[in-house]
PDB file of N, CA and C in Angstrom:
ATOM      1  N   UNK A   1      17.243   4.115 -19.313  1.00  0.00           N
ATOM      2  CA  UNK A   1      18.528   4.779 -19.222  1.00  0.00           C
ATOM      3  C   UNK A   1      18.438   5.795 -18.096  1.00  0.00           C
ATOM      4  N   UNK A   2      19.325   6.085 -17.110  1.00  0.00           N
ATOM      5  CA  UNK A   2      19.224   6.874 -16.372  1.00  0.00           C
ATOM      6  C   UNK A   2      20.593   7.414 -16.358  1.00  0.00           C
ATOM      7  N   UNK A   3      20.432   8.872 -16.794  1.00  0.00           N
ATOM      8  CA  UNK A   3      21.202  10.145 -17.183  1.00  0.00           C
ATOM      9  C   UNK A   3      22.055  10.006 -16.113  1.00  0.00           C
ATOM     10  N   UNK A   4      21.989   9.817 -14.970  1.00  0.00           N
ATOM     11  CA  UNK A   4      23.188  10.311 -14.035  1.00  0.00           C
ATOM     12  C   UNK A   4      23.794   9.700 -13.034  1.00  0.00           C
ATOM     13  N   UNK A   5      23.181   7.940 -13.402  1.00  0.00           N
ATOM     14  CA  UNK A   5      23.546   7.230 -12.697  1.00  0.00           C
ATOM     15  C   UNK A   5      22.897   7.174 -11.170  1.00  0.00           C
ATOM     16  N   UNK A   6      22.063   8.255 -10.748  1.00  0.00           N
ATOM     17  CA  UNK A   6      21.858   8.292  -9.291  1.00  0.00           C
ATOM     18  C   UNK A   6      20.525   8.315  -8.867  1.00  0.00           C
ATOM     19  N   UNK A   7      19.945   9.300  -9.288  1.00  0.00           N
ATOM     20  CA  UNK A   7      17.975   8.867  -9.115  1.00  0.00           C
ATOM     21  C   UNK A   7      17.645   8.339  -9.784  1.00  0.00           C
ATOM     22  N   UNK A   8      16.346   7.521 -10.144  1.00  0.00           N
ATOM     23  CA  UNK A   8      15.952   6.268 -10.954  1.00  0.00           C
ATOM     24  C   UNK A   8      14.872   7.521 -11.448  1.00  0.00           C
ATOM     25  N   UNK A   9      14.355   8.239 -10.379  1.00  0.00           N
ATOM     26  CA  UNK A   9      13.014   9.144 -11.162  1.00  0.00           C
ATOM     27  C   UNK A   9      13.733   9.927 -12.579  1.00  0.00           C
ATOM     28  N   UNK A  10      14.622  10.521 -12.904  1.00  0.00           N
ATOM     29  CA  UNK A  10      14.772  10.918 -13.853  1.00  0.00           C
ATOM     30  C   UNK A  10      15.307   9.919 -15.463  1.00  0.00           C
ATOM     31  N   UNK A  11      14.817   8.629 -14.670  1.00  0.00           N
ATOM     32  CA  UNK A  11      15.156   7.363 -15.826  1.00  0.00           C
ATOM     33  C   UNK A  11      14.191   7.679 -17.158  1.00  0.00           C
ATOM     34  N   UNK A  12      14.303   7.461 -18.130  1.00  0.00           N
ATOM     35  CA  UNK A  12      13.802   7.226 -19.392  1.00  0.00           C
ATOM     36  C   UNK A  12      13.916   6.201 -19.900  1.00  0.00           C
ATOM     37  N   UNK A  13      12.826   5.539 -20.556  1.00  0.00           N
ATOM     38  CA  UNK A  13      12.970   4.364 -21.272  1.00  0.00           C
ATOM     39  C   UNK A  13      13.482   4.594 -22.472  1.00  0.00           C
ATOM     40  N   UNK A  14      13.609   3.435 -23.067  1.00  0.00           N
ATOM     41  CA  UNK A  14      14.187   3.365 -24.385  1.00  0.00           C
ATOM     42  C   UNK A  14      14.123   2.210 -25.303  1.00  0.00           C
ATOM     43  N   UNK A  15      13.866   1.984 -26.815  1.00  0.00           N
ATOM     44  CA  UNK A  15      13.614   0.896 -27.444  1.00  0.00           C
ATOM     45  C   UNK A  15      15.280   1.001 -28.575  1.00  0.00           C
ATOM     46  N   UNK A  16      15.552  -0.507 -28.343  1.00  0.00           N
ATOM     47  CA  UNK A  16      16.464  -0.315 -29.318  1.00  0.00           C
ATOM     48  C   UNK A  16      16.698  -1.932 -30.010  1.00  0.00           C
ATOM     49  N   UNK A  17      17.192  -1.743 -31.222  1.00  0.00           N
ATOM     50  CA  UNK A  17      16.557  -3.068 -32.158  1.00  0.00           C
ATOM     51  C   UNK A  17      17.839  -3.180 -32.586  1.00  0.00           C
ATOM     52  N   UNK A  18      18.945  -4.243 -31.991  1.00  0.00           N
ATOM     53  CA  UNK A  18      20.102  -4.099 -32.080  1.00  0.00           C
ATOM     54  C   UNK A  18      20.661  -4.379 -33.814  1.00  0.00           C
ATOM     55  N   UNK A  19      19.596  -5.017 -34.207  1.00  0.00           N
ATOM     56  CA  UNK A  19      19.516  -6.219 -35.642  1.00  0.00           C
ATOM     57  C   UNK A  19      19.582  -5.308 -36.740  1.00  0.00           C
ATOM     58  N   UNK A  20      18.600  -4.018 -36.523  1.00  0.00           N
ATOM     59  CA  UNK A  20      18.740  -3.465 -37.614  1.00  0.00           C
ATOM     60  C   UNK A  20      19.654  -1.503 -36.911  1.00  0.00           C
ATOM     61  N   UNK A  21      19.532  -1.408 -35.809  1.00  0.00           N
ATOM     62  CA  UNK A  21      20.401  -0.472 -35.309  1.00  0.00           C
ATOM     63  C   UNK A  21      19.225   0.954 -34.804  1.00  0.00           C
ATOM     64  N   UNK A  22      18.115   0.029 -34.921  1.00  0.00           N
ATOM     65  CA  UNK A  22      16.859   1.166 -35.082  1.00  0.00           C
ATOM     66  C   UNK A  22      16.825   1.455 -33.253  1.00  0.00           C
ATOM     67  N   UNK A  23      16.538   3.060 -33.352  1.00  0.00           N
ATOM     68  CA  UNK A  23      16.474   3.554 -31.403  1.00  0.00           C
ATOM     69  C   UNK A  23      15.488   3.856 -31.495  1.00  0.00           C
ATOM     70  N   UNK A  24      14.707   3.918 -30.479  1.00  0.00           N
ATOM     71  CA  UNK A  24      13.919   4.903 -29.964  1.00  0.00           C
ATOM     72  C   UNK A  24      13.465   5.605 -28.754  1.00  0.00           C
ATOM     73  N   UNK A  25      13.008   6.934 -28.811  1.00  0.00           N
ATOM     74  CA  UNK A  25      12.771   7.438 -27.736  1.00  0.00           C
ATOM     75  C   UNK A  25      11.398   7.902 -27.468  1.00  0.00           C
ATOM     76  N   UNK A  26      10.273   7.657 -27.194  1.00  0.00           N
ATOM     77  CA  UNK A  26       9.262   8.352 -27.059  1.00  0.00           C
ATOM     78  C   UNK A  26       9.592   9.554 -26.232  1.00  0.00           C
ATOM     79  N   UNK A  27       8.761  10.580 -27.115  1.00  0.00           N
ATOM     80  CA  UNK A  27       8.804  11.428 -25.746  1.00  0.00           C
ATOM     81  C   UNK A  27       7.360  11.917 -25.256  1.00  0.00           C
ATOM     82  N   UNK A  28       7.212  12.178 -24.157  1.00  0.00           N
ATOM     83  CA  UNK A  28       6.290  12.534 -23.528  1.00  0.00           C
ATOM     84  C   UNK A  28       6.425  13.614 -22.690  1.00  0.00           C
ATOM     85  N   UNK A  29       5.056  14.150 -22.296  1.00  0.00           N
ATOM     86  CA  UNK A  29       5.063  15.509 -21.550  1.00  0.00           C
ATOM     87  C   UNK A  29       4.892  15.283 -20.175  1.00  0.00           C
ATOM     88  N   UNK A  30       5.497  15.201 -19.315  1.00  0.00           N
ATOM     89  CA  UNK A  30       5.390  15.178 -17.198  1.00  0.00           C
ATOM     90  C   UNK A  30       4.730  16.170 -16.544  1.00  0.00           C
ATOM     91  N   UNK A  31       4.346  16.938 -16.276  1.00  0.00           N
ATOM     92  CA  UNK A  31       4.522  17.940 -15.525  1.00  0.00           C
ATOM     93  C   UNK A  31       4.057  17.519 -14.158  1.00  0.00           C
ATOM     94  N   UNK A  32       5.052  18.074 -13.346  1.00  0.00           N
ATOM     95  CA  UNK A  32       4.905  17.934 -12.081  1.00  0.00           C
ATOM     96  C   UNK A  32       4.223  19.421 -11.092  1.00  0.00           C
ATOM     97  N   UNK A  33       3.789  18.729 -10.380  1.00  0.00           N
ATOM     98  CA  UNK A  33       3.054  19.937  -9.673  1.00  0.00           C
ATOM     99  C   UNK A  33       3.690  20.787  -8.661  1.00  0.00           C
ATOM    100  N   UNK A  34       4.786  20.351  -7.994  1.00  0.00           N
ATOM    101  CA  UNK A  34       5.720  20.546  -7.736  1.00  0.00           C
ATOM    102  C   UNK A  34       6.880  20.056  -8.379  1.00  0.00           C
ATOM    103  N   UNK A  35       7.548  21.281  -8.868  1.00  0.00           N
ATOM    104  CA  UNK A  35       9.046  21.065  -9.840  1.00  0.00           C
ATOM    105  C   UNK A  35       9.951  20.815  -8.605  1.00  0.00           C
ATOM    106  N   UNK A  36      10.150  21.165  -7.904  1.00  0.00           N
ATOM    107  CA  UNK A  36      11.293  20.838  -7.075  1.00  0.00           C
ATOM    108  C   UNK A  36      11.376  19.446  -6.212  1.00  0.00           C
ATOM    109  N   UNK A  37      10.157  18.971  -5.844  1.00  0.00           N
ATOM    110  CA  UNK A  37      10.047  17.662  -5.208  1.00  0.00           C
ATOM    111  C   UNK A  37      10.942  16.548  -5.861  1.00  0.00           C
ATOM    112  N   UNK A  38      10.889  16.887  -7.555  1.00  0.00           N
ATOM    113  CA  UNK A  38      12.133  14.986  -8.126  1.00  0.00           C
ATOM    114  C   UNK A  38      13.432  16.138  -7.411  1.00  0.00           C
ATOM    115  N   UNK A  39      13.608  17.069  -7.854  1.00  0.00           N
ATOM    116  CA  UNK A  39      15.049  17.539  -7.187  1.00  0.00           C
ATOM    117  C   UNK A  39      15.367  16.982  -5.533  1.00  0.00           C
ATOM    118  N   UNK A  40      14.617  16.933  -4.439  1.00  0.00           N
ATOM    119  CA  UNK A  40      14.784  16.974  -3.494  1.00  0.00           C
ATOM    120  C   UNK A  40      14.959  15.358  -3.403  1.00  0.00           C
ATOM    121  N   UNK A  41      13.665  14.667  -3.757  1.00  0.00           N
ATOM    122  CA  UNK A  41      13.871  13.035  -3.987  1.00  0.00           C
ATOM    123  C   UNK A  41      15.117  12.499  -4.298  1.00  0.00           C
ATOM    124  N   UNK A  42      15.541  13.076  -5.479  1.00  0.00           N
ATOM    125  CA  UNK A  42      17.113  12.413  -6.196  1.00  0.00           C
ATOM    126  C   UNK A  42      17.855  13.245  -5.168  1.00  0.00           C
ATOM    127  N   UNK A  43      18.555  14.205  -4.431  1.00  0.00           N
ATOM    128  CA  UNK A  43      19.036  14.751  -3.785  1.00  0.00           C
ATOM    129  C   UNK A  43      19.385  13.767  -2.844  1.00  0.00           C
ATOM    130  N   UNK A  44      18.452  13.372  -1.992  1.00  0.00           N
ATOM    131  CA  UNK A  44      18.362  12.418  -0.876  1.00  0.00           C
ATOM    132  C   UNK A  44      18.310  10.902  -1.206  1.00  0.00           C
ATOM    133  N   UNK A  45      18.496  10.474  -2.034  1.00  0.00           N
ATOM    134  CA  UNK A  45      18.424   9.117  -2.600  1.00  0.00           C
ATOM    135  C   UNK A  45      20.280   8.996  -2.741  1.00  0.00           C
ATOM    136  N   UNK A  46      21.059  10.267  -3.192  1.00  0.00           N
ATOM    137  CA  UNK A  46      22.512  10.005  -3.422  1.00  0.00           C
ATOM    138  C   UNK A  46      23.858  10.058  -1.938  1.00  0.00           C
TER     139      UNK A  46
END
């Protein structure tokens, strides 16, 4: 799923089991070493 339609880096996966209606989301921890670099990436990708 990607929140905003425009960078793919801020995409999240997702499991969903249409049969019984079951979602899921793992979540996990990122940290980037530079925080601003996905900003600048998705910036210039739109």
């Amino acid at each position: 799923i990607d929140p905003n339609q425009g960078c793919k880096m801020d995409a999240i996966k997702v499991y969903c089991n249409m049969e019984t209606g079951e979602t899921c989301v793992k979540a996990t921890i990122h940290r980037l070493s530079k925080p601003n670099v996905l900003l600048d990436i998705c910036r210039s990708s739109v």
